[in-house]
Structures are given as C-alpha cells and as structure tokens.
Protein backbone atom coordinates (compact mmCIF):
# COMPACT_ATOMS: atom_id res chain seq x y z
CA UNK A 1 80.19 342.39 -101.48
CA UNK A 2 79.13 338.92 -100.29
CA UNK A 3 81.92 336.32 -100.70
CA UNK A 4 81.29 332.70 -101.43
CA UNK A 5 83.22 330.22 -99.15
CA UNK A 6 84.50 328.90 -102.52
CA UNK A 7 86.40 332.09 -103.73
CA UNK A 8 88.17 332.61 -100.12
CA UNK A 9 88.95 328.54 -100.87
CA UNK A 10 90.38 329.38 -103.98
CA UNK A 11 92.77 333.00 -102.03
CA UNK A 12 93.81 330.45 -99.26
CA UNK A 13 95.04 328.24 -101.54
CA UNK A 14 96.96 330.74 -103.67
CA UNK A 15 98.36 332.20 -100.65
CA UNK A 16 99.45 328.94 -99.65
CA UNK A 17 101.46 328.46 -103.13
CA UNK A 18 102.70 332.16 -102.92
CA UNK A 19 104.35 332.04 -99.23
CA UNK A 20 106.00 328.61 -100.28
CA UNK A 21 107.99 329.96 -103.45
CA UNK A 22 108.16 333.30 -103.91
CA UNK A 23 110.59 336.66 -103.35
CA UNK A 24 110.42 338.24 -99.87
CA UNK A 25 110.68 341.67 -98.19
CA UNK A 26 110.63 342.21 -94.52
CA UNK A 27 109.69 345.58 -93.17
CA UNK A 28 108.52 346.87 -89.46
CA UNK A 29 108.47 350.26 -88.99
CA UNK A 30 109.41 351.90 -92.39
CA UNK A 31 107.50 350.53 -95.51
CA UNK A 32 110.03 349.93 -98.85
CA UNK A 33 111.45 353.09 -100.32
CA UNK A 34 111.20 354.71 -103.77
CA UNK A 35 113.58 353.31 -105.65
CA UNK A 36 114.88 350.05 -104.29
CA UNK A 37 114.31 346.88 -106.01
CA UNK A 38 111.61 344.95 -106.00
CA UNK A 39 110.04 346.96 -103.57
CA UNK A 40 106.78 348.92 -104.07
CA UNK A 41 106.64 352.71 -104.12
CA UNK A 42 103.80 355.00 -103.36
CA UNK A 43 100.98 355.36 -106.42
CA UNK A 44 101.79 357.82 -108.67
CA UNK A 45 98.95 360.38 -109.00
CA UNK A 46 95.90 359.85 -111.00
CA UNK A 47 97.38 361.67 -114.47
CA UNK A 48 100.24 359.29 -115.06
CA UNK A 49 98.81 356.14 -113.79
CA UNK A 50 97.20 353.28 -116.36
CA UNK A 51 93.32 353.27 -116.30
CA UNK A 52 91.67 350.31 -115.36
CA UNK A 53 88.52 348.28 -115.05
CA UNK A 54 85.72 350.06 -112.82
CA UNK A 55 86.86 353.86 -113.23
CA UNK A 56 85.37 356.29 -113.77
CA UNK A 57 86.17 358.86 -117.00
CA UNK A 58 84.60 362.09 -117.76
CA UNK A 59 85.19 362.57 -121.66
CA UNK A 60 84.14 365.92 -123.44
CA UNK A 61 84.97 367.34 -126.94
CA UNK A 62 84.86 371.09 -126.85
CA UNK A 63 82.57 372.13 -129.44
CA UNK A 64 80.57 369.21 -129.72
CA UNK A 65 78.70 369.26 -126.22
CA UNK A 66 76.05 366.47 -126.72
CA UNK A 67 78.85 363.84 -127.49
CA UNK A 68 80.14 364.50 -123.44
CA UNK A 69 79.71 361.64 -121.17
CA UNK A 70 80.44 359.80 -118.25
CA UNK A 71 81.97 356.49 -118.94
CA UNK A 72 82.69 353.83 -116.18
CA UNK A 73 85.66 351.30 -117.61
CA UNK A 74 83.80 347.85 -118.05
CA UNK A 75 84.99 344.17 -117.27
CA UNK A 76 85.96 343.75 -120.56
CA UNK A 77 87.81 346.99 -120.08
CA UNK A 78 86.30 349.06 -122.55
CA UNK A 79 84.32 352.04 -122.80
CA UNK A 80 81.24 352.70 -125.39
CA UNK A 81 81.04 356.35 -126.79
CA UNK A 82 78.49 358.25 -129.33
CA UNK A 83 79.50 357.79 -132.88
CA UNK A 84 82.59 355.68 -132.52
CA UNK A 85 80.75 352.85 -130.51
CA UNK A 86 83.23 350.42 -128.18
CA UNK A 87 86.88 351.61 -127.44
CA UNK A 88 89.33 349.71 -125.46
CA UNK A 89 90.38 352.05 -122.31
CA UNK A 90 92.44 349.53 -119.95
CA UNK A 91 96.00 349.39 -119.78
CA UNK A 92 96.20 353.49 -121.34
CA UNK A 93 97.06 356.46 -119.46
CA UNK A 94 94.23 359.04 -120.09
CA UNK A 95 96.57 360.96 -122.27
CA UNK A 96 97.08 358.11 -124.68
CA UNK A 97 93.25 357.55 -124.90
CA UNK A 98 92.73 361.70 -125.49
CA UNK A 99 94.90 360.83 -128.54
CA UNK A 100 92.84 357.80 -129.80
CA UNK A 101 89.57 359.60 -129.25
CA UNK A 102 90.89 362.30 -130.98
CA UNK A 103 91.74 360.65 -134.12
CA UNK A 104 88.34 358.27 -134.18
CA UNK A 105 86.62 361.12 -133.80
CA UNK A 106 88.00 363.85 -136.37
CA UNK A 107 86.74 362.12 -139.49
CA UNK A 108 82.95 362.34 -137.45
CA UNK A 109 82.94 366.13 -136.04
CA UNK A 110 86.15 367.17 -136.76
CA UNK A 111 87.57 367.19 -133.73
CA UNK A 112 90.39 369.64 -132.30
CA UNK A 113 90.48 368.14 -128.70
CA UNK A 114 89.17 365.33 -126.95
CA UNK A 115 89.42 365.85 -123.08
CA UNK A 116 89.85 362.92 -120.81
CA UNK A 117 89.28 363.32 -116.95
CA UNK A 118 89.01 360.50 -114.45
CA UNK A 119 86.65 360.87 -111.92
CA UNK A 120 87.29 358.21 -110.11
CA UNK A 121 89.46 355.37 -109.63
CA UNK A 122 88.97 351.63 -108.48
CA UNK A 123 91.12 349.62 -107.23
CA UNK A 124 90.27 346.25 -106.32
CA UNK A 125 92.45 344.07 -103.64
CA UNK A 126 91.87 341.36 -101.49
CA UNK A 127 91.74 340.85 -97.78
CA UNK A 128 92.01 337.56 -95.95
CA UNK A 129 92.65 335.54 -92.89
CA UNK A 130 92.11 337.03 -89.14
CA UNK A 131 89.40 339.89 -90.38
CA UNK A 132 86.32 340.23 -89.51
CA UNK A 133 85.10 340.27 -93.43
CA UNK A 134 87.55 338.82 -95.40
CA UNK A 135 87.17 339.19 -99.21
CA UNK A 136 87.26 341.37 -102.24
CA UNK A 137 87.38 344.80 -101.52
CA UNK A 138 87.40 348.17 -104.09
CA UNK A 139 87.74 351.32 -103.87
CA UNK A 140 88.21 354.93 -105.49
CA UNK A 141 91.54 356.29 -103.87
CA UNK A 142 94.58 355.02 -103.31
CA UNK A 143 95.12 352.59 -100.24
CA UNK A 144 97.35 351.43 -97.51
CA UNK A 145 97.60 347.52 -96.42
CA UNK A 146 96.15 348.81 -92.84
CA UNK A 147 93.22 350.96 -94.53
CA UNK A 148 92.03 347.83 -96.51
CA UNK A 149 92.18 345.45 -93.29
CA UNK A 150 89.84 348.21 -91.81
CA UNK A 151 87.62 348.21 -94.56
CA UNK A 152 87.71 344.43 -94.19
CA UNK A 153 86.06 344.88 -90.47
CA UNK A 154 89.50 345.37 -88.72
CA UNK A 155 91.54 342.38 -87.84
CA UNK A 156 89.77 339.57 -85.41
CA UNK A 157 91.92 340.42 -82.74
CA UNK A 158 91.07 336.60 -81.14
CA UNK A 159 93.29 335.12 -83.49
CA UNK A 160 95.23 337.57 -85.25
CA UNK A 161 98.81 338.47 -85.72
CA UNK A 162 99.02 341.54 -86.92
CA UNK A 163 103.31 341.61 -86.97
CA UNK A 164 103.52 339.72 -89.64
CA UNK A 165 100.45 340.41 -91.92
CA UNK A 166 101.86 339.40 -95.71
CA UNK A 167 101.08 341.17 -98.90
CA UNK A 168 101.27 339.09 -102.06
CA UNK A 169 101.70 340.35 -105.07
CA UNK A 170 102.30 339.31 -108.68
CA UNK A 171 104.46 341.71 -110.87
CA UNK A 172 104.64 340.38 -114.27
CA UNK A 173 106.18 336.54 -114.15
CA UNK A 174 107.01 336.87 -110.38
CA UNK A 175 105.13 336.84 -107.10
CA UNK A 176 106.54 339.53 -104.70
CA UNK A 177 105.70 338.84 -101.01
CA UNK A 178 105.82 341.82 -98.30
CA UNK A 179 105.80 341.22 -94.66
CA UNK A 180 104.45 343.54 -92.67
CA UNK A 181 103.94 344.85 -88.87
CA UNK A 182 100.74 346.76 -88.95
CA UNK A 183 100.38 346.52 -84.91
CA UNK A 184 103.01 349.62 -84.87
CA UNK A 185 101.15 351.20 -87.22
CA UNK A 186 97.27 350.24 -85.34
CA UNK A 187 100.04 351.88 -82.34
CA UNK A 188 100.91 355.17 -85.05
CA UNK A 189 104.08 354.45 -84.48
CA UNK A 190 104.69 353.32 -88.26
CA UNK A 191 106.43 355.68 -90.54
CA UNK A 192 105.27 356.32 -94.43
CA UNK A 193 102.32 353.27 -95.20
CA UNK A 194 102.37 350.48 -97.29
CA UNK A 195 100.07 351.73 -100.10
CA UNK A 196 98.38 348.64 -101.98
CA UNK A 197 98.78 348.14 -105.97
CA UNK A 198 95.42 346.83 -107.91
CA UNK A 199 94.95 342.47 -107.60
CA UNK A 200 97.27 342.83 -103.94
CA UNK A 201 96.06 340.11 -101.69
CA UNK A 202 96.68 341.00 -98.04
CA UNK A 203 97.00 337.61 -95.60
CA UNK A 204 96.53 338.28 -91.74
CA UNK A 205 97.79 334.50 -90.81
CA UNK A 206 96.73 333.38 -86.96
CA UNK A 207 98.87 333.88 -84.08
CA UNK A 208 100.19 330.53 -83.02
CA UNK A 209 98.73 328.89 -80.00
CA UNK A 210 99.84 326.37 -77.35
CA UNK A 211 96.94 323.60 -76.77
C-alpha cells in the first residue's frame, strides 16, 4: 500500500510525542513474559481473541444452507447478512456474535445454531524510520516486531539501529513504549519474539553519526 509523505508526517510526529512521555520497557534478548505488568504477552489464538476490522468470517446456519456466507469485517466494523441486513461484528469474540446471530435469526428460519468461523485475521500495524518501505502494513496471522520490519523491506542498514528499535503502543488511556534489540534476533540469537498487537507502531530511529 502506497503511503503519502503526509501520513508518515503525521507517525513521526506521534512517535515524537510518545517517546517524550510515556511508560517504558527495555528488553534484549528475552521479549516481556506472560504475566508481568504492563508488558505484552503472546496473541491468544484465533477462538478467544476480539474480531476486528478486515477479517474474514465464514458464517453458516445448519439447515438453512443458502443463508451461508463469507463476510469480511468492514471499516465501519460491521458485517451485512441475508435477512437480518447490517450487524455490528468488531469488538465480539466469534462466540458472542454466534449468540447474536442466533437470536436475530430464530424469529426468520428458526434457527437452532448459527456457526461462526474466522477465516482469516488482519491485523494492521505500522512500520517506520530506517526501512526500506515504511508504512501501514496488514496482515492475516499473528506477527513479531522483526517479521513486520521485513515485510516493511528489512531495515536500511545505512542508517539503521536496529538495538534499540521502539514499539509504541496505546493500551486504553496510556501509551506503552517497548525497546527492543532485533540485531540479536536478525543474529537468531533472540529468545521467544516480540509478537505485535493491532494499531502497534514500530520506530527503527537512525544510528547516531559523527560529522
């Protein structure tokens, strides 16, 4: 996805604000573990984890065949379905929307069961800085800080300082900041990986030079 010089304007600046005033975590070789505060753990699996814009659902009602279909979560974060028309997905775990299809849906077909599979996810995050293509990036499985710098075109190893790449995040009414050292891990001598959590912006700041 092409990305306009205004929109990487509008990251820099935000990273700018974030690093300034926000809570820290240093790591090198071992990413945060489950259970400490304010430190991220690895994605739960696809079952228990809150659907969101751009994935992909695969909704059938057994017995009613011709009302199956493959619905891909819009911006507005809904879904639109035979019968019952527009239905807000976002923010639900597929079991919560089973139930809500189930009971929209018995007063049409009398419905026993409404089954709700995701297909795929997305997961949209940002890369900026020393890469090759900084910018917006999404995709359908869940990903580490060094996987999305690759998918970014790698870091521009000219100017990059990959010890101390940041991820910011923003966790309800607080921005999180994670340092990282992804040159042990480009190295594979990193332990478990940072994975990523949807609207992450990952910095790779420039090393600092001598003129």
């Amino acid at each position: 996805m092409k990305v306009t010089v205004p929109v990487l304007s509008v990251l820099s600046l935000f990273l700018m604000l974030a690093l300034t005033g926000c809570q820290t975590g240093q790591f090198d070789d071992n990413p945060p573990q489950p259970g400490v505060t304010n430190q991220p753990d690895v994605p739960k699996q696809t079952g228990s984890m809150l659907l969101r814009e751009g994935d992909t659902l695969s909704i059938s009602i057994p017995g009613s065949s011709s009302l199956d279909t493959t619905q891909t979560i819009r911006t507005d974060g809904k879904i639109v379905l035979p019968l019952i028309g527009e239905v807000v997905a976002v923010g639900k775990t597929p079991e919560e929307l089973q139930d809500e299809l189930l009971k929209r849906y018995q007063p049409q077909v009398a419905a026993k069961q409404v089954i709700v599979n995701v297909q795929s996810e997305s997961i949209p995050v940002y890369v900026t800085g020393a890469v090759l293509r900084p910018g917006p990036i999404s995709v359908n499985h869940p990903i580490s800080a060094l996987d999305a710098v690759m998918e970014a075109g790698g870091f521009d190893f000219t100017k990059a300082n990959a010890k101390a790449v940041v991820v910011v995040r923003q966790e309800k009414d607080r921005t999180l900041r994670y340092t990282l050292n992804l040159k042990k891990a480009l190295a594979g001598s990193q332990g478990r990986p940072f994975y990523l959590q949807p609207y992450d912006i990952v910095y790779v700041p420039e090393r600092f030079t001598w003129y």
